[in-house]
Protein backbone atom coordinates (compact mmCIF):
# COMPACT_ATOMS: atom_id res chain seq x y z
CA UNK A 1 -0.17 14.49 -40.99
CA UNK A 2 0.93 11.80 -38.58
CA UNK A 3 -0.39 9.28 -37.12
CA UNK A 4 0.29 8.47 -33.49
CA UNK A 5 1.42 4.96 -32.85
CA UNK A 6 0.17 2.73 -29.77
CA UNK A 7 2.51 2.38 -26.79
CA UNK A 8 4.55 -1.02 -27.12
CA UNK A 9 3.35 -4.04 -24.91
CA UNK A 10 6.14 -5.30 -23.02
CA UNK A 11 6.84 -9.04 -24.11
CA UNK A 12 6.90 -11.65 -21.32
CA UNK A 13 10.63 -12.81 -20.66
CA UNK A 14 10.94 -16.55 -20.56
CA UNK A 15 11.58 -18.07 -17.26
CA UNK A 16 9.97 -15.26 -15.11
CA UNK A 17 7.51 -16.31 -12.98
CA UNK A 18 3.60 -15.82 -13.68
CA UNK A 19 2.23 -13.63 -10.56
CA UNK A 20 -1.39 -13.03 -9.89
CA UNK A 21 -2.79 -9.57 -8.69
CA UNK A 22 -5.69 -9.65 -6.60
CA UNK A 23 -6.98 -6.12 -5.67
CA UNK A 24 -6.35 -3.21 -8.65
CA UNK A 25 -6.92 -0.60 -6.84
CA UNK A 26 -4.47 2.81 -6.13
CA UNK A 27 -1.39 0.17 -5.24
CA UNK A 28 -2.49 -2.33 -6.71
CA UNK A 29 -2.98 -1.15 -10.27
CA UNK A 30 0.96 0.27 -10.35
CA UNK A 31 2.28 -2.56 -9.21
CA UNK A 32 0.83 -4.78 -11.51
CA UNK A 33 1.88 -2.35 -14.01
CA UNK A 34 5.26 -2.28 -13.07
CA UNK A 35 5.13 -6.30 -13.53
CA UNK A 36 4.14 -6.01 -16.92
CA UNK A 37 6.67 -3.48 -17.62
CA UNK A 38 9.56 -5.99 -16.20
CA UNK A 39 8.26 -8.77 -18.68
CA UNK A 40 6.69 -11.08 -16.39
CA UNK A 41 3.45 -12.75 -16.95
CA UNK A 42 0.83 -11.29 -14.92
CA UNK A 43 -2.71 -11.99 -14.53
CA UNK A 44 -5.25 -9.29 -12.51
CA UNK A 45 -8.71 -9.66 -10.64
CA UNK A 46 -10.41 -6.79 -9.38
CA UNK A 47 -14.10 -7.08 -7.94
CA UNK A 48 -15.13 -3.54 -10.12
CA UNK A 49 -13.54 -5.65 -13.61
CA UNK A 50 -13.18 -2.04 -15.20
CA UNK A 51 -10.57 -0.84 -12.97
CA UNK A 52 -8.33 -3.59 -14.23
CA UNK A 53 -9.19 -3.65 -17.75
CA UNK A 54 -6.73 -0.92 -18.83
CA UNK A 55 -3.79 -3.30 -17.56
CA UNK A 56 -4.63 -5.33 -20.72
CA UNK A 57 -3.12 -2.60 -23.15
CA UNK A 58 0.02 -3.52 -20.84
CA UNK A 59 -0.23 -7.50 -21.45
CA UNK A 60 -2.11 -8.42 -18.21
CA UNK A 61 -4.72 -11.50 -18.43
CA UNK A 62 -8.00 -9.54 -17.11
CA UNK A 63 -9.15 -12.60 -14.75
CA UNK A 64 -13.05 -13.13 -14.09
CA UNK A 65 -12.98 -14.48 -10.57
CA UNK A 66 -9.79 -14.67 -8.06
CA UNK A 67 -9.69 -18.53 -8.71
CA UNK A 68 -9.20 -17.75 -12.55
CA UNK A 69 -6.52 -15.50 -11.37
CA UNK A 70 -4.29 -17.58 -9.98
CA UNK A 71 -4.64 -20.90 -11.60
CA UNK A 72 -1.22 -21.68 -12.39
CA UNK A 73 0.54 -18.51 -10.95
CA UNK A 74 3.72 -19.58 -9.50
CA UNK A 75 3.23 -16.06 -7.12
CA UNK A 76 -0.09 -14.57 -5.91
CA UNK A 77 0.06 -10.94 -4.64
CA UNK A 78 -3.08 -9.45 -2.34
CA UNK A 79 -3.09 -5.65 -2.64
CA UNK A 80 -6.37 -5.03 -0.76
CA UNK A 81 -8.03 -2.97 1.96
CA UNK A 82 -7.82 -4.61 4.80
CA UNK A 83 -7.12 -8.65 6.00
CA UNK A 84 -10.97 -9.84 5.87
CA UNK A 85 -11.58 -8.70 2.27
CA UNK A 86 -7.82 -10.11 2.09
CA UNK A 87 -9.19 -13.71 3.06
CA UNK A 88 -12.25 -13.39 1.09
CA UNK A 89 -10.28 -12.63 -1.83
CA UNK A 90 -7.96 -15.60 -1.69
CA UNK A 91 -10.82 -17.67 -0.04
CA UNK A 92 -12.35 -17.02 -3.34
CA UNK A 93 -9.29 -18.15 -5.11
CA UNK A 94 -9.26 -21.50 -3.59
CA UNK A 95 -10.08 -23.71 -6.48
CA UNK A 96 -7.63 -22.28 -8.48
CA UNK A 97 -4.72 -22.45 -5.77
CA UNK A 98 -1.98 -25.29 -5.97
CA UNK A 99 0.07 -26.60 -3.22
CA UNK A 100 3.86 -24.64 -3.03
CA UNK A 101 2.27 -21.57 -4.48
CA UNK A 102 3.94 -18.50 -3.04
CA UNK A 103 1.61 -16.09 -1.29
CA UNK A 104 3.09 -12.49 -0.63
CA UNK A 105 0.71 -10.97 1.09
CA UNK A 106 0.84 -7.04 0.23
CA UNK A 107 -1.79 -5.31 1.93
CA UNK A 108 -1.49 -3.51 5.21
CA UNK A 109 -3.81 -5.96 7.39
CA UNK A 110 -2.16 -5.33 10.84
CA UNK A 111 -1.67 -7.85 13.65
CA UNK A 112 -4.47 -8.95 14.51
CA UNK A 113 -5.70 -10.19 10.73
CA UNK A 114 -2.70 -11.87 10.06
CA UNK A 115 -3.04 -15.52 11.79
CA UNK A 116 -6.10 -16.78 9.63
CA UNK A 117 -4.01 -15.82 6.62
CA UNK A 118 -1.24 -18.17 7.72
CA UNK A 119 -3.68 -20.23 8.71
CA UNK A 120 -5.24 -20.65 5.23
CA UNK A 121 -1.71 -20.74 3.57
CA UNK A 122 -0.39 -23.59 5.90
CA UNK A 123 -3.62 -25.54 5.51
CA UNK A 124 -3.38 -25.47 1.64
CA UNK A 125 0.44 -25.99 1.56
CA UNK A 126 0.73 -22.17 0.33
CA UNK A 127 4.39 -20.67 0.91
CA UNK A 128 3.07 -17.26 2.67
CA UNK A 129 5.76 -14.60 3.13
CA UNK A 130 4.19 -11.29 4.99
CA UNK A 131 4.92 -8.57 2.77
CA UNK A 132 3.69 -5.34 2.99
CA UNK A 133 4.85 -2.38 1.12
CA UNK A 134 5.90 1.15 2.11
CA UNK A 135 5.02 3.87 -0.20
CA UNK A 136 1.63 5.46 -1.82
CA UNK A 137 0.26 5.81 -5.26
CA UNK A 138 3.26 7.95 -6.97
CA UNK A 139 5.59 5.05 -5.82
CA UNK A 140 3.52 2.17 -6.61
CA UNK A 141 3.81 3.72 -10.23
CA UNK A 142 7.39 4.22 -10.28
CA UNK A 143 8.60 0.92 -9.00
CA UNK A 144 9.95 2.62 -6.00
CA UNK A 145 8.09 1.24 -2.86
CA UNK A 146 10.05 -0.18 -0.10
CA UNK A 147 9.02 -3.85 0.23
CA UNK A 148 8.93 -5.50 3.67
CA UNK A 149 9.32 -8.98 3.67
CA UNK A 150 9.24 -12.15 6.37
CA UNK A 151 8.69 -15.42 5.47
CA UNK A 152 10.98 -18.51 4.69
CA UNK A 153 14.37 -18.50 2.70
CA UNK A 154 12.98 -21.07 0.01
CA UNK A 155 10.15 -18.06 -1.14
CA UNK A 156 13.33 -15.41 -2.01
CA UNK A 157 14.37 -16.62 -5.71
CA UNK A 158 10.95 -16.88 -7.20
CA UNK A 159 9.98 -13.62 -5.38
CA UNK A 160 13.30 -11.94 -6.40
CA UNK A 161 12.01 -10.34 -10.20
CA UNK A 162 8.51 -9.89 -8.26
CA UNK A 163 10.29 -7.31 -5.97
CA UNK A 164 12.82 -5.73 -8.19
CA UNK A 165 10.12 -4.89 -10.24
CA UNK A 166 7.51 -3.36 -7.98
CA UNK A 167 10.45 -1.71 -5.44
CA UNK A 168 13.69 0.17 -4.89
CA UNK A 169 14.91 -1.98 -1.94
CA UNK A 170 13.89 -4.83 -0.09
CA UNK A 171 14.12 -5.07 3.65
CA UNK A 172 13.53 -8.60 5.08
CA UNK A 173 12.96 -9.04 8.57
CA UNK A 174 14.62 -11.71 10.33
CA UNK A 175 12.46 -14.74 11.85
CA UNK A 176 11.95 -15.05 14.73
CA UNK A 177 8.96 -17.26 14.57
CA UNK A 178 6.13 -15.13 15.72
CA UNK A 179 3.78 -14.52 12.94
CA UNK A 180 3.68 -11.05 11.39
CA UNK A 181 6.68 -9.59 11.62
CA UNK A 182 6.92 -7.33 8.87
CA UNK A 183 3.50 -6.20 9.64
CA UNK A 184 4.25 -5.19 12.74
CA UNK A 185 7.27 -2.88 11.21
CA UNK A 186 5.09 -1.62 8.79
CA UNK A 187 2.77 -0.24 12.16
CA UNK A 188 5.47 1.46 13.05
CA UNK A 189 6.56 2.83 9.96
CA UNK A 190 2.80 4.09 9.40
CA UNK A 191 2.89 5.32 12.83
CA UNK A 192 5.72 7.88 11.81
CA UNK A 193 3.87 8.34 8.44
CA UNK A 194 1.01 9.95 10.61
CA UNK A 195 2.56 11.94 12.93
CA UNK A 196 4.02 13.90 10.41
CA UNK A 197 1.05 14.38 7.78
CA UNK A 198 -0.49 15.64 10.87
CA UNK A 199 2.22 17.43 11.90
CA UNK A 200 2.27 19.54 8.42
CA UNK A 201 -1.56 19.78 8.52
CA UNK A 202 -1.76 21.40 11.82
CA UNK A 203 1.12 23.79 11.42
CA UNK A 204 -0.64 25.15 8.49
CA UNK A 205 -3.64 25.30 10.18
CA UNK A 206 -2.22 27.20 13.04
CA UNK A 207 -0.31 29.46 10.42
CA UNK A 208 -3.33 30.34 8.78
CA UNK A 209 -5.44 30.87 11.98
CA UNK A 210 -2.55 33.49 13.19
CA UNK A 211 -2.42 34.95 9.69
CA UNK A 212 1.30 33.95 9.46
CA UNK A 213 2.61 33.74 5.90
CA UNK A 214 3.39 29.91 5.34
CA UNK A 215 6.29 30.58 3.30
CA UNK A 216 8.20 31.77 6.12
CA UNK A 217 7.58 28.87 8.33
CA UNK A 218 8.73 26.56 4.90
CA UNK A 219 11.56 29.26 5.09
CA UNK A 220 12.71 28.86 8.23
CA UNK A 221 13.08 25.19 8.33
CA UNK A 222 14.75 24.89 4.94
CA UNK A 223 18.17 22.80 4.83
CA UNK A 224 17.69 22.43 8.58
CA UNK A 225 17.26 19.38 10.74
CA UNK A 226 13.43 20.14 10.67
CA UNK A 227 13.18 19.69 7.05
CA UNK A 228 12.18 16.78 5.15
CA UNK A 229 10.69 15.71 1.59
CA UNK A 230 7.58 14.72 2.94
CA UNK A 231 6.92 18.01 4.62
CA UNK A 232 7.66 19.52 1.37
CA UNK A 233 5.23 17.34 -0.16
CA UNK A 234 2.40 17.59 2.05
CA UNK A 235 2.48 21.60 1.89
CA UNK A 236 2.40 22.01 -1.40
CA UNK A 237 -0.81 19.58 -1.71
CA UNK A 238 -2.17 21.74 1.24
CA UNK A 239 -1.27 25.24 0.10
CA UNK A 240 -2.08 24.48 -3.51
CA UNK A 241 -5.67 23.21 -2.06
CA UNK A 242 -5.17 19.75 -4.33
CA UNK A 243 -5.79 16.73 -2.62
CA UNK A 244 -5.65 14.16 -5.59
CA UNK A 245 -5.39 11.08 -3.50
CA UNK A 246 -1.70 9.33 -3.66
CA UNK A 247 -2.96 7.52 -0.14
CA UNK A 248 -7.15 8.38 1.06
CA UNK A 249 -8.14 9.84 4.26
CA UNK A 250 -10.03 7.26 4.83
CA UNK A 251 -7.32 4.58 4.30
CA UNK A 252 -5.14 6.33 6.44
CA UNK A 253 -8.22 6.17 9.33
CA UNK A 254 -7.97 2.17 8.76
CA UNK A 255 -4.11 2.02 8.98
CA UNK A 256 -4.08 5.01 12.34
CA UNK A 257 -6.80 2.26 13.80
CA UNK A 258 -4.65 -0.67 13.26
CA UNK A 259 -1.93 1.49 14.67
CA UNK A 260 -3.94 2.09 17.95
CA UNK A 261 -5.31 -1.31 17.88
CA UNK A 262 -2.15 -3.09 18.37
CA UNK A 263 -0.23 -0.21 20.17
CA UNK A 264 -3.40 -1.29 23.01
CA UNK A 265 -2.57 -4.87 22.42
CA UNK A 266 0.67 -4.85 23.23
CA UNK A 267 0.44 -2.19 26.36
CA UNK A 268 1.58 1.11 24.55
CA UNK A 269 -0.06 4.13 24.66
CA UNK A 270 -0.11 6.10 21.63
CA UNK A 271 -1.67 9.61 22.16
CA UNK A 272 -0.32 10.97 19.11
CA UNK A 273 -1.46 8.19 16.90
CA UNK A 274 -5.52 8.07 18.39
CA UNK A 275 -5.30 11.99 18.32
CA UNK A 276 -4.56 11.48 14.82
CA UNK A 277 -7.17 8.63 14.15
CA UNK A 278 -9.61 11.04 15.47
CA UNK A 279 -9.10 14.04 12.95
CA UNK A 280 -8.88 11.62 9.83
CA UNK A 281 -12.25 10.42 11.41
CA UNK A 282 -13.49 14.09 11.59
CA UNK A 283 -12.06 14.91 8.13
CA UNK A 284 -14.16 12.36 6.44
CA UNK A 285 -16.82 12.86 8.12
CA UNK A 286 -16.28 16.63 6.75
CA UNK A 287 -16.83 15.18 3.32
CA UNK A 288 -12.62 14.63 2.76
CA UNK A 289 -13.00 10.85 3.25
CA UNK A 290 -11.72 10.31 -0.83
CA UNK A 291 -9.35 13.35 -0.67
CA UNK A 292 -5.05 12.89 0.30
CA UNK A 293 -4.76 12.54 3.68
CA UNK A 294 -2.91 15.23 4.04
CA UNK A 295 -6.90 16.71 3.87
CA UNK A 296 -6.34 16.31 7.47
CA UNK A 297 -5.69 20.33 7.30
CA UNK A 298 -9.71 20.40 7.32
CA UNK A 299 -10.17 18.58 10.71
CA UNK A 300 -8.51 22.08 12.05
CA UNK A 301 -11.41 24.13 11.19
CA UNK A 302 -14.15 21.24 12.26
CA UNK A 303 -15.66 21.69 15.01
């Protein structure tokens, strides 16, 4: 008989920085596992406490309250739904906030949300870099999200092991001294992101309406210059009827509205992108609001 030994906690190296996680939710929880796993000190707040508790067995701090979070962090990440419960997370974590504190901001909050985040950084002498992330749930786990990243040169060393950690690459996006900027590519990353989960969805919907095999359509576009991982990806979630959330329907209707939003804002029109708001809308409103968004299959057969 043998007895099964506990997984290892990782042991903080000396000299990393300590980095707060506020949000531990589908991003949020691999990242700050991924944190833990490089040896750096990390400390978690979630408001549902039991969704970060099993980042302890990892060496996380389990914070009560935002504020007890990120008192002495040298690097506070937000991985949350949108930018207001952004600011009322870090709004929370005033008290607890120094002066000179880097603030990555994680979360995919848009354009317009962005200026009372600065806004609160530069009142409280917070270094805020806009940082949002490209990947879902599978590369949040493996360390392998693409991190986007603009904000001022002095925030780069401390936020170096904080990136090579959590990501694969790092793109930074040069100043130009409007506010936002790597928000605004991650729109248009998101906006590609879209068209093609609803580009597999409806082409199996249409293949199964015809009663066309969809192995001959995958067939067809194999090794071509219509083929892609993602495609692969999304049809095998769809085909094999398994929707395990890696990125929600209903987090995908957020990001296609912020998508819209500032495509409106800034005098583009976007048919493809509210076409697509609209069937994540009528997919959870079928009862796939939890489900992958590649559920967007569904909002074929919705009427």
């Amino acid at each position: 008989m043998t007895t099964e030994r506990p997984p290892e906690r990782p042991t903080a190296v000396p000299g990393q920085p300590t980095v707060a996680v506020l949000g531990i939710g589908i991003m949020g929880h691999g990242i700050a596992g991924n944190l833990c796993r490089h040896g750096l000190p990390v400390r978690v707040w979630n408001r549902t406490r039991t969704k970060a508790e099993p980042l302890a067995e990892l060496g996380a701090v389990v914070a009560g309250n935002p504020a007890e979070a990120v008192a002495g962090a040298d690097v506070v990440l937000t991985v949350l739904n949108d930018g207001p419960r952004v600011l009322e997370a870090i709004t929370s974590a005033e008290t607890g906030l120094t002066p000179g504190t880097v603030w990555a901001q994680v979360s995919t909050v848009g354009v317009s949300a962005i200026a009372p985040l600065v806004q609160f950084a530069a009142d409280r002498g917070l270094t805020f870099v806009d940082s949002p992330v490209q990947g879902s749930k599978p590369a949040a786990e493996q360390g392998q999200l693409v991190v986007l990243a603009a904000g001022p040169a002095s925030a780069r060393p401390v936020l170096e092991p904080v990136y090579r950690a959590i990501g694969e690459r790092v793109r930074w996006v040069a100043d130009t001294g409007e506010t936002g900027a790597a928000s605004r590519l991650k729109l248009v990353l998101n906006s590609w992101v879209l068209a093609l989960t609803h580009g597999t969805a409806e082409a199996l919907a249409l293949a199964e309406g015809l009663g066309v095999d969809p192995a001959d359509f995958l067939a067809v576009v194999t090794g071509g210059p219509l083929d892609n991982a993602y495609l692969r990806t999304k049809s095998r979630a769809i085909l094999a009827n398994d929707f395990t959330p890696t990125f929600t329907v209903t987090n995908a209707a957020k990001d296609a509205a912020l998508v819209v939003g500032a495509a409106e804002q800034a005098g583009v029109r976007l048919d493809v992108a509210a076409a697509g708001r609209q069937r994540l809308e009528r997919a959870a409103a079928g009862g796939h609001a939890d489900e992958d968004m590649a559920a967007s299959y569904f909002a074929s057969f919705i009427h």
